[in-house]
Protein backbone atom coordinates (compact mmCIF):
# COMPACT_ATOMS: atom_id res chain seq x y z
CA UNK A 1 -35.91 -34.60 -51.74
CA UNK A 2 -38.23 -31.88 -50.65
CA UNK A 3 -38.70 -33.37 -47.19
CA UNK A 4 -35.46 -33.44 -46.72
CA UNK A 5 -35.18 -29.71 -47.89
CA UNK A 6 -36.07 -28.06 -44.04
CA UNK A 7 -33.91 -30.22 -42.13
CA UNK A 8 -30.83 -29.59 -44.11
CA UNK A 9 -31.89 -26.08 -43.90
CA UNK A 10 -32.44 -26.18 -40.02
CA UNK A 11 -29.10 -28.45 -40.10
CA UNK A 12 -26.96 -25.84 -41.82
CA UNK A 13 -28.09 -23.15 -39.86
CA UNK A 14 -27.57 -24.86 -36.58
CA UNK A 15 -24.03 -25.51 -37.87
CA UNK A 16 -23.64 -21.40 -38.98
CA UNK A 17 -24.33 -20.55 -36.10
CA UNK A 18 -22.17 -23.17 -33.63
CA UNK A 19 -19.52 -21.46 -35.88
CA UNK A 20 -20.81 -18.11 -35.13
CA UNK A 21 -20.97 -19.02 -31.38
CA UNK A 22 -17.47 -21.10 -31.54
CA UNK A 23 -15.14 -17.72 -33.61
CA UNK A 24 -17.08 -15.13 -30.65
CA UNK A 25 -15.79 -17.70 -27.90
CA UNK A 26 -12.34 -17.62 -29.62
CA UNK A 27 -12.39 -14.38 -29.87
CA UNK A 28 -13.59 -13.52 -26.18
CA UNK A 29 -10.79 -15.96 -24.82
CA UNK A 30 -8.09 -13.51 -27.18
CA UNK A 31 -9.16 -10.97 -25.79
CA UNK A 32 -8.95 -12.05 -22.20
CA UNK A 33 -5.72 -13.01 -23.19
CA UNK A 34 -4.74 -9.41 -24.08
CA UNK A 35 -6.07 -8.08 -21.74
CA UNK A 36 -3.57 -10.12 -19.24
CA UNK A 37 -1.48 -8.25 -17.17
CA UNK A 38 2.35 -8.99 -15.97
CA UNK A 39 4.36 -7.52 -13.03
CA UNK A 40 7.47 -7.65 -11.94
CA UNK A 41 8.47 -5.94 -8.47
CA UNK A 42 11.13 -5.64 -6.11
CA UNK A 43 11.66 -4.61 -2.42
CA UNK A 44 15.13 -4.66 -1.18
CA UNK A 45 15.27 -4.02 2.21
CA UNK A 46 18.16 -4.17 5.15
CA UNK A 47 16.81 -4.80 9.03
CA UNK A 48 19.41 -4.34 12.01
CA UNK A 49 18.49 -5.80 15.04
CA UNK A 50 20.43 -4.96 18.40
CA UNK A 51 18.94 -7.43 20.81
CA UNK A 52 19.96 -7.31 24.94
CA UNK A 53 20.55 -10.67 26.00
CA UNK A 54 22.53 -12.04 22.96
CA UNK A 55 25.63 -11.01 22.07
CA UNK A 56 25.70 -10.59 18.38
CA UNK A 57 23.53 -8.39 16.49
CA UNK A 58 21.29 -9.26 13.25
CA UNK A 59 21.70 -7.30 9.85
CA UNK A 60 19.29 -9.19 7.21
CA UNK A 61 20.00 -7.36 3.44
CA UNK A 62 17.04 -9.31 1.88
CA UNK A 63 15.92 -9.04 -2.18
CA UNK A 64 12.62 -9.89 -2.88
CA UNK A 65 11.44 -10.07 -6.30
CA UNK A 66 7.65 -10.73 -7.49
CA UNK A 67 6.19 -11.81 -10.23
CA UNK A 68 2.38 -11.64 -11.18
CA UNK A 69 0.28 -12.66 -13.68
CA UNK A 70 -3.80 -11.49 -14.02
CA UNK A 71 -5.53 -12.69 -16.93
CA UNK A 72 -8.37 -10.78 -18.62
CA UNK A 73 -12.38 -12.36 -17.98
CA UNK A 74 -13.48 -14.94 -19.41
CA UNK A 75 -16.95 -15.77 -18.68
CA UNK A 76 -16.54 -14.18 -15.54
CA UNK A 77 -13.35 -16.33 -15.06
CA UNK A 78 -9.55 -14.69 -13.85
CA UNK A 79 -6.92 -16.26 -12.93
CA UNK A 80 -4.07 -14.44 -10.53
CA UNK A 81 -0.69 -16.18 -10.22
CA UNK A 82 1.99 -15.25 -7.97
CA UNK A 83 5.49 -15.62 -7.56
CA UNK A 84 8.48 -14.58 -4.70
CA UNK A 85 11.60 -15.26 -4.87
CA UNK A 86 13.25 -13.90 -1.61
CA UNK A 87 17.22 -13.75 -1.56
CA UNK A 88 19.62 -12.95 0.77
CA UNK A 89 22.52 -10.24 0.09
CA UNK A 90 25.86 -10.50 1.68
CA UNK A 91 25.30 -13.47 3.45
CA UNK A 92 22.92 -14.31 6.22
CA UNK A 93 23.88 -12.39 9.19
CA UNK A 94 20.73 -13.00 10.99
CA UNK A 95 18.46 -15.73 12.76
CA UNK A 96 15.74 -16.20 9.55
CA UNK A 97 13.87 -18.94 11.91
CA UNK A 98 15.29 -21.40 9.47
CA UNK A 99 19.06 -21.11 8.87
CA UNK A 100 19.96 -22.06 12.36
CA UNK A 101 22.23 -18.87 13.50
CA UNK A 102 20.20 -18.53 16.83
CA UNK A 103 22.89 -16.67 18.26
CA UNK A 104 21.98 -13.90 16.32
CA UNK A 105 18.33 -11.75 17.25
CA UNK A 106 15.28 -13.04 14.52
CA UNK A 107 14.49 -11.11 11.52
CA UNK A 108 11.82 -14.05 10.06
CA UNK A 109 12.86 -13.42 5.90
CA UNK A 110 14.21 -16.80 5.30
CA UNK A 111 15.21 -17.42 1.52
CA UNK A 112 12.49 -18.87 -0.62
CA UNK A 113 11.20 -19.43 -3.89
CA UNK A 114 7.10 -19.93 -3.51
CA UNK A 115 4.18 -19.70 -4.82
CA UNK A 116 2.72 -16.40 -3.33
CA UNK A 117 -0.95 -16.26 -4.96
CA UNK A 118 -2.46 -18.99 -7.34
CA UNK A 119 -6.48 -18.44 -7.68
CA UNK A 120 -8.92 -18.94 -10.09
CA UNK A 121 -12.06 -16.77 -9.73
CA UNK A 122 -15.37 -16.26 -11.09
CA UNK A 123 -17.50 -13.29 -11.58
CA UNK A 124 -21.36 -13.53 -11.70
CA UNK A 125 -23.77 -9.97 -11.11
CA UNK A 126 -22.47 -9.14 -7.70
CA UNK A 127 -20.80 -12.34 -6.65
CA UNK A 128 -17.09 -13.55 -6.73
CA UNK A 129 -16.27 -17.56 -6.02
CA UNK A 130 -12.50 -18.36 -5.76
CA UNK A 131 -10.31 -21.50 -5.19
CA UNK A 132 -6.88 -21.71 -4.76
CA UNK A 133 -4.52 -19.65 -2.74
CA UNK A 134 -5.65 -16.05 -1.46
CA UNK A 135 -4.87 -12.92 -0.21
CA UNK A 136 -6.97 -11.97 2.23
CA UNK A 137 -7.33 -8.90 4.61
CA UNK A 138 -10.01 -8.24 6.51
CA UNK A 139 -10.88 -5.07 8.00
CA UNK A 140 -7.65 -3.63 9.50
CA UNK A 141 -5.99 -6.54 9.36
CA UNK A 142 -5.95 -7.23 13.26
CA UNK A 143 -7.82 -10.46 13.28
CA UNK A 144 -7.11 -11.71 9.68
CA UNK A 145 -4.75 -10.25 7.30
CA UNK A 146 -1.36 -11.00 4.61
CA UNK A 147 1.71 -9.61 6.86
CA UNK A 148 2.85 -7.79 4.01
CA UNK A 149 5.34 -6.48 5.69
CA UNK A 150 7.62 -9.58 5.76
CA UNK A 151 9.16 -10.74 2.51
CA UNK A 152 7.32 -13.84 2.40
CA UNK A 153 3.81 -12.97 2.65
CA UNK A 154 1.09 -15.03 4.86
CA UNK A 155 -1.49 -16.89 2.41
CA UNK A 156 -4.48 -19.16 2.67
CA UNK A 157 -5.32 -21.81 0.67
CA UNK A 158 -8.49 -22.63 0.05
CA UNK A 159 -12.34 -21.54 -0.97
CA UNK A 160 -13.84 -18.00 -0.72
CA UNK A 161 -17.41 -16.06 -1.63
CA UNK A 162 -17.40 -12.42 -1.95
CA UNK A 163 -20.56 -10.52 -2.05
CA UNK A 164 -20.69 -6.93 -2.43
CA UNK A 165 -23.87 -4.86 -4.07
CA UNK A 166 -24.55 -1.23 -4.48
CA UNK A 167 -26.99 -1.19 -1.07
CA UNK A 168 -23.20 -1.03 0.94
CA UNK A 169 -23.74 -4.36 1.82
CA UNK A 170 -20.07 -6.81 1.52
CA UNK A 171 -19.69 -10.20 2.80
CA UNK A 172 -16.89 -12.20 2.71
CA UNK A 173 -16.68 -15.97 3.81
CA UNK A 174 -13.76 -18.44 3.86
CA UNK A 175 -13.00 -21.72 4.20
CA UNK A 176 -9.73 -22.34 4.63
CA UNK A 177 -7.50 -25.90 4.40
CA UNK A 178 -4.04 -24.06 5.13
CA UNK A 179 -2.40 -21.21 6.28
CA UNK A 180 1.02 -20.10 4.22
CA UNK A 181 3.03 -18.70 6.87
CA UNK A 182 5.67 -16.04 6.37
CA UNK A 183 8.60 -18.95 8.12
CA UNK A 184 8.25 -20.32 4.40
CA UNK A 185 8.24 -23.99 3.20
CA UNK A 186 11.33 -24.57 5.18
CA UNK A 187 10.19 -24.25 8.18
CA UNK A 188 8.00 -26.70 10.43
CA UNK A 189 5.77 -23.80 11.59
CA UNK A 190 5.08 -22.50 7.68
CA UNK A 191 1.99 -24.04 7.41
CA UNK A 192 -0.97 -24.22 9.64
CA UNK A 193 -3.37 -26.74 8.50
CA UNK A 194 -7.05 -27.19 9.36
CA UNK A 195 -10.60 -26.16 8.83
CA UNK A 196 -10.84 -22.82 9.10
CA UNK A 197 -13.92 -20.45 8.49
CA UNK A 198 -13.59 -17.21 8.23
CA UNK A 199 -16.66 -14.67 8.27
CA UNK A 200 -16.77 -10.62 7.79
CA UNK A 201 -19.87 -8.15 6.72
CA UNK A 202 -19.03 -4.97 6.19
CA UNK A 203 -22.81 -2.29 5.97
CA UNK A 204 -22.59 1.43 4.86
CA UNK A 205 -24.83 2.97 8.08
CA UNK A 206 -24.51 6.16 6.35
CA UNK A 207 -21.77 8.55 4.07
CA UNK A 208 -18.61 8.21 6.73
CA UNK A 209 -20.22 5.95 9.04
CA UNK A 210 -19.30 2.17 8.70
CA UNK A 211 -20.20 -1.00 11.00
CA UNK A 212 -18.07 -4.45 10.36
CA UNK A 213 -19.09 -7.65 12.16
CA UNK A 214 -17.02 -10.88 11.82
CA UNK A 215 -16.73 -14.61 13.50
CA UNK A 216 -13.77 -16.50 13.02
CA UNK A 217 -13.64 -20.28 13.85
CA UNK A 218 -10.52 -22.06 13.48
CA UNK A 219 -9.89 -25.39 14.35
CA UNK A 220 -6.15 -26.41 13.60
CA UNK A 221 -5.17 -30.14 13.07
CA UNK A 222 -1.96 -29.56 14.90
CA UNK A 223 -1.88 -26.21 16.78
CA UNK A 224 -4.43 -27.16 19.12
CA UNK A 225 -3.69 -24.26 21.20
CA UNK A 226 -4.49 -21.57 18.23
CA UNK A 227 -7.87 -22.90 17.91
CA UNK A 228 -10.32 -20.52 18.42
CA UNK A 229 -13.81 -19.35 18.25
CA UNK A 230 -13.79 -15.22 17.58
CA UNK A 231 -17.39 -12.71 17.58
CA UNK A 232 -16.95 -9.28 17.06
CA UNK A 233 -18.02 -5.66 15.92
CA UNK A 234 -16.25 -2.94 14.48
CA UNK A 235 -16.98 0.59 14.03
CA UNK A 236 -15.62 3.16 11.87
CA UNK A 237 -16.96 6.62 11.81
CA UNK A 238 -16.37 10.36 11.26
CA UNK A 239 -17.79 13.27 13.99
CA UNK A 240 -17.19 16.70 14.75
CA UNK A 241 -13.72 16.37 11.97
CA UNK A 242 -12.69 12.87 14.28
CA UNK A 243 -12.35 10.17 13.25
CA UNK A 244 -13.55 7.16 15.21
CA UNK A 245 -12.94 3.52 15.60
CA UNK A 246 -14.49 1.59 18.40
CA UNK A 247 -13.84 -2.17 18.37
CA UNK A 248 -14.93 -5.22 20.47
CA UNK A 249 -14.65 -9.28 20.23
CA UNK A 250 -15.39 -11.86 22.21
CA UNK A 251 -12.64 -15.39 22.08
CA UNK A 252 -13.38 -18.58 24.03
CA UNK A 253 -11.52 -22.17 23.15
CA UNK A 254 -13.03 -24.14 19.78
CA UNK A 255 -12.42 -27.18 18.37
CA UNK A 256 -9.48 -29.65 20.25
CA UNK A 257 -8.14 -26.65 21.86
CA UNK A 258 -7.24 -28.22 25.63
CA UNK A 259 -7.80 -24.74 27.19
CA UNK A 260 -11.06 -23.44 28.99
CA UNK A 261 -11.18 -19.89 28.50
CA UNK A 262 -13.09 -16.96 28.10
CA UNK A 263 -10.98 -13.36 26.90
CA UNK A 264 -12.09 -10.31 25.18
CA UNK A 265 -10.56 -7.57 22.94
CA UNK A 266 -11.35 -3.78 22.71
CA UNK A 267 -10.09 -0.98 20.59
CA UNK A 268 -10.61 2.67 20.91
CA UNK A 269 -9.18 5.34 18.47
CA UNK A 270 -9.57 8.87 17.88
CA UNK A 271 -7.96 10.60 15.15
CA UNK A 272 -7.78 14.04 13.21
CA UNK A 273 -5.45 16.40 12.11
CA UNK A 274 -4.18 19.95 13.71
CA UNK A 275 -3.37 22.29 10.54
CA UNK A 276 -0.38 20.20 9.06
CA UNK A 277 0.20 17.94 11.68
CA UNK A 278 -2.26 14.70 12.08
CA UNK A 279 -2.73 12.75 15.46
CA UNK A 280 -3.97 9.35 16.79
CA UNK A 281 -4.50 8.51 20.18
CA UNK A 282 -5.93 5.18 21.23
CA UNK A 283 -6.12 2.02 23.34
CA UNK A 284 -6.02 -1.36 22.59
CA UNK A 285 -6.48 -4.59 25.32
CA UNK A 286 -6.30 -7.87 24.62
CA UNK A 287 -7.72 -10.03 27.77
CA UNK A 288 -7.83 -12.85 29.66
CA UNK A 289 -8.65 -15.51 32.64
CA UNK A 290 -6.61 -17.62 34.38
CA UNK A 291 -7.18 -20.50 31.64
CA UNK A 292 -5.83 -18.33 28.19
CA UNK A 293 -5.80 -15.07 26.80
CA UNK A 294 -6.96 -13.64 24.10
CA UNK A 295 -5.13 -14.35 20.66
CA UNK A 296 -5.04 -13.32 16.82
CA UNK A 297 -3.18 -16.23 15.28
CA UNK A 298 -4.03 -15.20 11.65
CA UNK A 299 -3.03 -10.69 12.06
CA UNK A 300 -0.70 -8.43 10.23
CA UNK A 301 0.75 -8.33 13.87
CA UNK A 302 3.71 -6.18 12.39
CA UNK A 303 0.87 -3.06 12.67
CA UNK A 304 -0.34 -3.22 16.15
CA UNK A 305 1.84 -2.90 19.56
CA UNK A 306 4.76 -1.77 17.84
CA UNK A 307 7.29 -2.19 15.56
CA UNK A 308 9.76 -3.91 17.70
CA UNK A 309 7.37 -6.88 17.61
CA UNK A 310 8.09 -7.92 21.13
CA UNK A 311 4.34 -8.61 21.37
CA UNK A 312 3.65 -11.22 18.66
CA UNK A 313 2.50 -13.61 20.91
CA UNK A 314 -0.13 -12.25 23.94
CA UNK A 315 1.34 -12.47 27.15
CA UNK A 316 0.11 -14.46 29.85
CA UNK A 317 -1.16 -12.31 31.94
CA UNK A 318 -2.98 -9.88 28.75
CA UNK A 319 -1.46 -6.61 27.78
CA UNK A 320 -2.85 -3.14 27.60
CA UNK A 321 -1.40 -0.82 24.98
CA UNK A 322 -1.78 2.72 25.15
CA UNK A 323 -0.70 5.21 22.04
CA UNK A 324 0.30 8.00 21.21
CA UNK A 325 1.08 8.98 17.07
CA UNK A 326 1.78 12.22 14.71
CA UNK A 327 2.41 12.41 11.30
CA UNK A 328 3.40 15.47 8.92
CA UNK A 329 4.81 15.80 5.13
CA UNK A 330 7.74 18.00 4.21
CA UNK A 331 9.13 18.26 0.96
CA UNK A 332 7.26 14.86 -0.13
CA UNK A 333 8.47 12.79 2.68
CA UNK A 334 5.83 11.62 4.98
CA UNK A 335 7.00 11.52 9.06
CA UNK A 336 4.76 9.20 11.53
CA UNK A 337 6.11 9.04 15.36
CA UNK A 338 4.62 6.71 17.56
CA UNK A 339 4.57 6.49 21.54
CA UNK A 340 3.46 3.28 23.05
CA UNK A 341 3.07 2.59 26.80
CA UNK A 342 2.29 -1.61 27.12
CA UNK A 343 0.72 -2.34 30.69
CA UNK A 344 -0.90 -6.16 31.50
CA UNK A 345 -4.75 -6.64 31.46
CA UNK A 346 -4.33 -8.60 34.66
CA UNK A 347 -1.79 -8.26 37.63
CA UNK A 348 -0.84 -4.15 37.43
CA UNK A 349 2.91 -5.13 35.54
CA UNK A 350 4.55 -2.53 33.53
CA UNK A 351 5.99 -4.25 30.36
CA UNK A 352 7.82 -1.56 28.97
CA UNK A 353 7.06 1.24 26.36
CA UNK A 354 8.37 2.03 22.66
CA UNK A 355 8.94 5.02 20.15
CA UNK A 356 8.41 4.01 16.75
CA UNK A 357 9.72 6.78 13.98
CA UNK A 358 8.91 6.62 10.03
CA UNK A 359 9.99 8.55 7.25
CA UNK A 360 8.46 7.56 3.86
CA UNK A 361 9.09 9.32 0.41
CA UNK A 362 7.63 8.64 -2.89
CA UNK A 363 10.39 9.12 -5.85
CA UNK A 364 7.95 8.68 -8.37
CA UNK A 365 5.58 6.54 -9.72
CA UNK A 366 7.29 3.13 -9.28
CA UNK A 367 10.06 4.16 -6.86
CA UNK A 368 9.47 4.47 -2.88
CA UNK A 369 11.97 4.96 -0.07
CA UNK A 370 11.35 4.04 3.57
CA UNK A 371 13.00 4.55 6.61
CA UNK A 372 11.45 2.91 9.91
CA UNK A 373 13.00 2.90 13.79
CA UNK A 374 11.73 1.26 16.43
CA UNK A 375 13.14 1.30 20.17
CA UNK A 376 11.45 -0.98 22.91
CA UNK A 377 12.64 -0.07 26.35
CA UNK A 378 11.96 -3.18 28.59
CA UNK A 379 10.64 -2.76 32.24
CA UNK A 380 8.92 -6.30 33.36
CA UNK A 381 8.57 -8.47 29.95
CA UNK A 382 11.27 -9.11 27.18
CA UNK A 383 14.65 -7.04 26.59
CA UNK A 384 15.54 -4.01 25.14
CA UNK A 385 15.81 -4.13 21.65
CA UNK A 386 16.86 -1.37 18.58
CA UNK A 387 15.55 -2.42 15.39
CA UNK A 388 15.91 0.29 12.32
CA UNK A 389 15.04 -0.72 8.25
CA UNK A 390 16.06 0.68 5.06
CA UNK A 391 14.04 -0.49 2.12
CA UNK A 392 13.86 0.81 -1.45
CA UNK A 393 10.54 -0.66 -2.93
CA UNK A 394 10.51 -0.30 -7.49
CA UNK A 395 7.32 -1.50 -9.58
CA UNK A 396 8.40 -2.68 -13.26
């Protein structure tokens, strides 16, 4: 019996303290748990199109309701969970992409009920892995971004790395099975599958002076045309009270992609502010050969060339956008008014040019208003076209 006297001992501490281990597991998954947090918001919004060239204009009154789920860590591990439910109000007097009234101008918020967001991540020191379906935005969103401002927001599913340490070093790579597209389920164009990899560094040069480099390579199963090998640098910077951003990215053919071309991007922008009023003025040119021109497939293209989007897709032949923008508060609500004159790259053609007006005010913590025009006055590409939104945005 005494020999057997240290291994029950050993064997009854081993056991105390798999108990120990097991109630401080319990206990960490509780609290993770509790810790869980739960969202409900909703953006109702109304969009009038008036469209030359067809006879009947668009009004879209669209609900869109979100719920989201974030658990606490455990272990490092979080899961996100998102869903939309978009809805339309008052019937659908609109082209959604999907409902088949093409007589009618497109506002692209077809009805849904999807799953928005559903990733599981994992924490270690200064490293994040996720799988699942992401939100991601790179940047400023003009390569690679979520077009949040359509009901149904643009996803990818698929695997991501995040790396970001206190030396103002990030990096961020992707690899991506399938795009969620904001045409929705419905729709033959809401998914974009593929292999996708998608690369961005972001390094702190110094305090207000920031240098982003990225390479995008998509290769589509279907799209062949979209596929696309992307280089570029970005710069973002602050001198003499300006602010600067200087852009540039190279774009050739990749993957099946039955084109041969060669295209490049630039982006200039100053901005700063004049006592109360702020300003932006800037250029942006997408290029081209005679074989394609340059295209960003996977943008929040609802922020650049205007809000009419009459630009969504790069026309043959380039385009050149010059701006003009102020902004000013009064009384709480926020003004922005944008110029834009759109020019080709190639072939001296004057598209057109577009005022774009916002008024945004902030009724308190969970309430915003927003008011948005946009007017596109066609010279050689597309038609004239009014667009103005109302949209009432609440956080539960």
């Amino acid at each position: 019996m005494k020999n057997l006297k240290l291994p029950l001992a050993v064997a009854a501490s081993l056991c105390l303290l798999s108990a120990e281990t097991y109630a401080q597991q319990a206990q960490n998954a509780a609290e993770a748990l509790q810790n869980a947090k739960v969202d409900l918001s909703l953006r109702y919004r109304s969009e009038w199109v008036d469209q030359k060239g067809i006879d009947e204009n668009a009004l879209a009154n669209t609900l869109k309701t979100r719920f989201a789920y974030q658990s606490g860590a455990y272990q490092g591990l979080k899961l996100a969970l998102e869903v939309d439910n978009v809805t339309s109000i008052g019937g659908e007097t609109y082209n959604s992409t999907v409902n088949g009234n093409t007589n009618r101008p497109v506002v692209a918020d077809p009805t849904s009920t999807e799953v928005n967001l559903a990733t599981l991540s994992w924490q270690y020191q200064d490293i994040n892995l996720s799988a699942g379906r992401h939100r991601i935005n790179h940047d400023n969103q003009r390569f690679v971004g979520g077009v949040g401002w359509r009901q149904n927001e643009q996803t990818f599913d698929g695997y991501r790395i995040q790396y970001s340490s206190a030396s103002a070093l990030k990096l961020d790579y992707s690899y991506i099975t399938n795009v969620n597209r904001i045409f929705s389920d419905k729709s033959p164009a809401g998914n974009l599958r593929g292999k996708l990899q998608l690369l961005n560094g972001q390094y702190q040069l110094a305090e207000g002076h920031q240098l982003s480099g990225f390479g995008y390579w998509l290769d589509f199963d279907q799209a062949l045309a979209l596929s696309t090998q992307t280089l570029g640098l970005s710069y973002r910077g602050q001198l003499a009270g300006l602010n600067l951003h200087a852009a540039y990215a190279t774009q050739q053919d990749y993957a099946d992609n039955l084109k041969d071309y060669s295209a490049d991007y630039y982006q200039f922008e100053l901005s700063g502010k004049l006592g109360q009023v702020g300003y932006t003025a800037g250029i942006e040119t997408l290029g081209g050969d005679k074989g394609g021109v340059f295209i960003t497939p996977l943008a929040t293209l609802h922020k650049f060339q205007g809000f009419a989007d009459k630009f969504l897709n790069t026309p043959a032949q380039g385009i050149e956008d010059i701006y003009l923008g102020v902004s000013s508060s009064f009384n709480d609500v926020t003004f922005n008014l944008t110029w834009h004159q759109f020019n080709s790259d190639r072939g001296d053609m004057d598209y057109g040019n577009e005022w774009d007006l916002s008024a945004a005010y902030k009724v308190n913590s969970t309430v915003g208003l927003l008011v948005k025009y946009a007017r596109y006055q066609a010279d050689e590409f597309a038609t004239d076209t009014d667009k103005l939104w109302l949209m009432v945005s609440a956080k539960l």
